[in-house]
C-alpha atoms as a PDB file:
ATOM      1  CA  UNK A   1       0.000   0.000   0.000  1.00  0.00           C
ATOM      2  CA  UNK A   2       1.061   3.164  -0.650  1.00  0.00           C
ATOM      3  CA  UNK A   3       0.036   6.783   0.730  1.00  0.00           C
ATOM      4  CA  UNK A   4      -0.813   9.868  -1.308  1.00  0.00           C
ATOM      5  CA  UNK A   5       0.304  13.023   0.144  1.00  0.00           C
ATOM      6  CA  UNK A   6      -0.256  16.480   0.212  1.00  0.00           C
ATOM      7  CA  UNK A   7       2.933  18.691  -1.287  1.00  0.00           C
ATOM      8  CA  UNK A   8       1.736  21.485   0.242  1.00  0.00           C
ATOM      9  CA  UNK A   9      -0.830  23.067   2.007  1.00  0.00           C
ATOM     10  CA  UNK A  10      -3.993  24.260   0.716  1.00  0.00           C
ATOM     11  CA  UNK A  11      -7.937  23.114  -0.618  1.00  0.00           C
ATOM     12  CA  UNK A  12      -8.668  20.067  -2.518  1.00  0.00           C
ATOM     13  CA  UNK A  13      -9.976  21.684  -5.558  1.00  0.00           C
ATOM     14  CA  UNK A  14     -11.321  18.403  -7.743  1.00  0.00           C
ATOM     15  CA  UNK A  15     -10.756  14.791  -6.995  1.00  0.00           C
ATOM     16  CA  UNK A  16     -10.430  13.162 -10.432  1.00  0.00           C
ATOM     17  CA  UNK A  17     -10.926   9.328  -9.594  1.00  0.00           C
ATOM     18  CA  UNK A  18     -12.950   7.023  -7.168  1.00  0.00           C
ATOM     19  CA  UNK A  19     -12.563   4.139  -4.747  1.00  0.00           C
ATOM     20  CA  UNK A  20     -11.401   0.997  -6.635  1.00  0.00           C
ATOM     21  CA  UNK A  21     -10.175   3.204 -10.136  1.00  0.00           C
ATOM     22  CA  UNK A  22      -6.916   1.486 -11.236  1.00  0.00           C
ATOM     23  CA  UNK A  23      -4.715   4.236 -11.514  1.00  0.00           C
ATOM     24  CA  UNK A  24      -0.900   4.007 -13.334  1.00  0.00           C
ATOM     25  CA  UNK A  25       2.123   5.872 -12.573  1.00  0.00           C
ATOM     26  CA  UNK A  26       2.212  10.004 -12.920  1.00  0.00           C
ATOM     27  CA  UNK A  27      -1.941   9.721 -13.528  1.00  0.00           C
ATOM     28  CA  UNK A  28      -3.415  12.975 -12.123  1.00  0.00           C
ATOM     29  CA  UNK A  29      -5.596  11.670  -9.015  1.00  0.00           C
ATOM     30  CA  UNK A  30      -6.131  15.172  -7.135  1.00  0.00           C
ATOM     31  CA  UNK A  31      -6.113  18.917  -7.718  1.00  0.00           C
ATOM     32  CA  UNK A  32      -5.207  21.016  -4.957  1.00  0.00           C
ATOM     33  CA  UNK A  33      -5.489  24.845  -4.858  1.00  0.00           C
ATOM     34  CA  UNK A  34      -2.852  26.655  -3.174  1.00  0.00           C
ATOM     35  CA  UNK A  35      -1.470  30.257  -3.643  1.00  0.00           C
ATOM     36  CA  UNK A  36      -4.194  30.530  -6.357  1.00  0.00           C
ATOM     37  CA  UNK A  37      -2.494  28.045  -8.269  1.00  0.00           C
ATOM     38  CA  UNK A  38      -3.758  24.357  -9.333  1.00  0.00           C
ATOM     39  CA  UNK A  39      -0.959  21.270  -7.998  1.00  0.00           C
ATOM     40  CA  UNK A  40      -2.129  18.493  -9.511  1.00  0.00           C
ATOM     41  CA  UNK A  41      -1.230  15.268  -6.895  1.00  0.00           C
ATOM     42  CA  UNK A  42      -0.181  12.014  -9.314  1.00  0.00           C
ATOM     43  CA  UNK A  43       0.253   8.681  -7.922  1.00  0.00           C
ATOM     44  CA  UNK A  44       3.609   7.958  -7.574  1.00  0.00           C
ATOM     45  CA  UNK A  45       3.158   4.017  -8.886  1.00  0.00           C
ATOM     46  CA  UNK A  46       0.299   1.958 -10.511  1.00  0.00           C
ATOM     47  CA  UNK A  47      -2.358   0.778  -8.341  1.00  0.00           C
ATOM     48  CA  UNK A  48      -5.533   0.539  -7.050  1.00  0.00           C
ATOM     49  CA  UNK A  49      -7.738   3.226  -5.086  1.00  0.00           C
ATOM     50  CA  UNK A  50      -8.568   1.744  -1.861  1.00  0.00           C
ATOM     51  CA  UNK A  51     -10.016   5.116  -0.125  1.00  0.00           C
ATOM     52  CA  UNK A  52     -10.323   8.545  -0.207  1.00  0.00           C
ATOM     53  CA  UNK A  53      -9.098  10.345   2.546  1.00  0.00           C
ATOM     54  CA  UNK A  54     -10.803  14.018   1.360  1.00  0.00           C
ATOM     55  CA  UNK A  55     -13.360  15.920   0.052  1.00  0.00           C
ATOM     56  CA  UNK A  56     -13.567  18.395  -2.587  1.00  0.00           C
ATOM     57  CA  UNK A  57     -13.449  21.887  -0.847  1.00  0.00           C
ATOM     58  CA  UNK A  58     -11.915  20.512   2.302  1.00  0.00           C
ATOM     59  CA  UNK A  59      -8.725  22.130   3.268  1.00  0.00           C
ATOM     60  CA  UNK A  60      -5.649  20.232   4.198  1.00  0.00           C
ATOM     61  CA  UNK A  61      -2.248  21.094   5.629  1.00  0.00           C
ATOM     62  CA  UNK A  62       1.566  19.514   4.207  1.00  0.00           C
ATOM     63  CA  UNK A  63       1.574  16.028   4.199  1.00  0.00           C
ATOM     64  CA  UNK A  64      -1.426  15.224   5.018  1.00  0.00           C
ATOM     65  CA  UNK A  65      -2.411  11.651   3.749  1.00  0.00           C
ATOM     66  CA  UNK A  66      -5.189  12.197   0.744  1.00  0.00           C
ATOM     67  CA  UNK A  67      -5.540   8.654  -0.969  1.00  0.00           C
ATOM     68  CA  UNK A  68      -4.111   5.249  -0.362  1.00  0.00           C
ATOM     69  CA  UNK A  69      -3.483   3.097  -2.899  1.00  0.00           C
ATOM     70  CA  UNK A  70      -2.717  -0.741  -3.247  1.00  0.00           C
END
């Protein structure tokens, strides 16, 4: 399993997949707002989505765990 991060903080802006959406390496998964700029969040491997950690609007802070995958 693998944890999806935040880079930075700031809002969760779009989620662009769901629970159990195979994903590949460098796919877009989240879009994060912060400093009124869009930071997309990729996975860093291929996997599966096991859960969703956020919710669109919801701020988060650095590091913050936002997806895990498997």
């Amino acid at each position: 399993m693998a944890d999806l991060l935040a880079p930075m903080s700031g809002n969760i802006w779009k989620i662009l997949v769901k629970e159990g959406d195979k994903v590949q390496a460098d796919d877009e998964l989240i879009i994060m707002e912060a400093m009124k700029m869009e930071i997309p969040v990729a996975a860093s491997g291929p996997g599966t989505v096991k859960s969703l950690l956020v919710k669109e609007g919801e701020p988060v802070e650095a590091d913050s765990v936002l997806a895990v995958l498997e």
